[in-house]
Every structure is written in C-alpha cells, then in structure tokens.
Protein backbone atom coordinates (compact mmCIF):
# COMPACT_ATOMS: atom_id res chain seq x y z
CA UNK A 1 -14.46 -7.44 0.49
CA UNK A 2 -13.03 -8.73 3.63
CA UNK A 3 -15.28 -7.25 7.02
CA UNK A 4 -14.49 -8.29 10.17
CA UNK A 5 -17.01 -9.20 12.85
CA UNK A 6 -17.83 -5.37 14.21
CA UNK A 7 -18.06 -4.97 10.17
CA UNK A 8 -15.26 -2.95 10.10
CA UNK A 9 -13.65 -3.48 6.20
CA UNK A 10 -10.29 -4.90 6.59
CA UNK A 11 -9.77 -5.43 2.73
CA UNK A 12 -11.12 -5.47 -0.74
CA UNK A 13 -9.66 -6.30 -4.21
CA UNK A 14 -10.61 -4.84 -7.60
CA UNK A 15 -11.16 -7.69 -9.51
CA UNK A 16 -11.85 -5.70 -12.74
CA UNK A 17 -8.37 -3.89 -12.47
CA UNK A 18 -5.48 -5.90 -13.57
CA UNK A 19 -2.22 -3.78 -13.90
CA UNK A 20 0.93 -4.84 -14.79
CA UNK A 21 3.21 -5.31 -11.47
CA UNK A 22 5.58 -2.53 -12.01
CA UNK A 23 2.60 -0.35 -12.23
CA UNK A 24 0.73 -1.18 -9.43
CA UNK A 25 4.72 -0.94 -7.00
CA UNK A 26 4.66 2.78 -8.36
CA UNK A 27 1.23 3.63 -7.90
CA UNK A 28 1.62 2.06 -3.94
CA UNK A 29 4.48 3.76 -3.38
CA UNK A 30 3.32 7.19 -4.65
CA UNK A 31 0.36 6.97 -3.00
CA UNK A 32 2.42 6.23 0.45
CA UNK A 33 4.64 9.23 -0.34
CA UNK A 34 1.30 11.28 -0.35
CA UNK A 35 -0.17 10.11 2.50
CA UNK A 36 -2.90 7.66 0.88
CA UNK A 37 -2.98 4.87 3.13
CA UNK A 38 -6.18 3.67 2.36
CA UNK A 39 -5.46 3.89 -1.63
CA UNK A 40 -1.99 2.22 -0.98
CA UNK A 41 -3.02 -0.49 1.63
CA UNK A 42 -5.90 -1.11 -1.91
CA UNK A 43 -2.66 -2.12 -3.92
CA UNK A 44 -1.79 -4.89 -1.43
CA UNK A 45 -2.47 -8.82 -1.33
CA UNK A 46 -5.85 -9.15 0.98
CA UNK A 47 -3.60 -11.42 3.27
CA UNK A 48 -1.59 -8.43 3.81
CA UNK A 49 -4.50 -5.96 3.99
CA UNK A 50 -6.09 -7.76 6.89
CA UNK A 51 -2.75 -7.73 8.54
CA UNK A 52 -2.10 -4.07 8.23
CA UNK A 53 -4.06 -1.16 9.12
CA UNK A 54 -3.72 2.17 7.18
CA UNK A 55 -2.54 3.26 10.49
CA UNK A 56 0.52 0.88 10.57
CA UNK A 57 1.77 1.71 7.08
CA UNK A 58 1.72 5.17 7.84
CA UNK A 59 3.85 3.97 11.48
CA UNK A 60 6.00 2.23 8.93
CA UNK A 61 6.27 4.47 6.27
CA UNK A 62 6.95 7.49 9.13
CA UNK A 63 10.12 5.09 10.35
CA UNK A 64 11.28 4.51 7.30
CA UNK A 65 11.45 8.35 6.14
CA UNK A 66 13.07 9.03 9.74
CA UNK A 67 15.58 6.40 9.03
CA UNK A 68 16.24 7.05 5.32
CA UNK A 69 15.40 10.75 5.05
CA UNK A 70 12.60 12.45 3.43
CA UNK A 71 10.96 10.58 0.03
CA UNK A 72 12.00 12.96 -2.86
CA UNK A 73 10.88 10.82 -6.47
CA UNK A 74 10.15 7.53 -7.54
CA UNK A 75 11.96 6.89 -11.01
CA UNK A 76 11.28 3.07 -11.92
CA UNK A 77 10.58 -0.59 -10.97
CA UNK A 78 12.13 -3.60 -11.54
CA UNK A 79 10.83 -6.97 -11.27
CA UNK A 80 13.16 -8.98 -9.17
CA UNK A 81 13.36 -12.38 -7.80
C-alpha cells in the first residue's frame, strides 16, 4: 500500500492475484463502464494509481463517453505492441 502523508491511500497492489493481461484490460474497463473507480483505479500500475484519483478517471471516463457516445459492450482484448 502506497499512503500519503495525511494517510490518505493513494494505491495498493494484490500481490497474490496474478491475471493474465487481457483479463485484467476487461475487468478495468468493465468496472469503469459501471462506475467502479476505486475497483478499476486497483487494476492499474501503482505509478499510475498515485497519479490518478478515482475522481479523475471518472472526469476521464465522463469525456470520453461525451466524445465517443455512451459505452454499450466490451467484446475482447488484444495484446498489442
């Protein structure tokens, strides 16, 4: 766990949980499409957990369903590099 110093919890890992990649991209973006910010943020790389509130991935996820429309399914991943 990562607290900052008002010991506020800016991130945590599950070290016990290893998931193949394609899993854990559609579990983060379901759980965005349902509103779990805290549950998605989870899914994320601590650097990026300390840089992003649940609060700003709901900001981004809001402008990206304004821009793109509403968030109807997720189907598959695919690992790309």
């Amino acid at each position: 766990m990562v607290i900052d110093e008002d010991g506020k919890l800016l991130a945590w890992k599950w070290s016990d949980r290893i998931q193949p990649i394609e899993t854990t991209a559609l579990d983060f973006t379901r759980d965005l499409a349902a509103g779990r910010w805290i549950a998605a943020r989870s899914k994320m790389s601590l650097q990026l957990q300390e840089e992003l509130a649940p609060g700003d991935l709901e900001r981004k996820w809001t402008k990206l369903s304004q821009v793109s429309g509403e968030f109807c399914k997720v189907k598959d991943a695919v690992i790309a590099h």
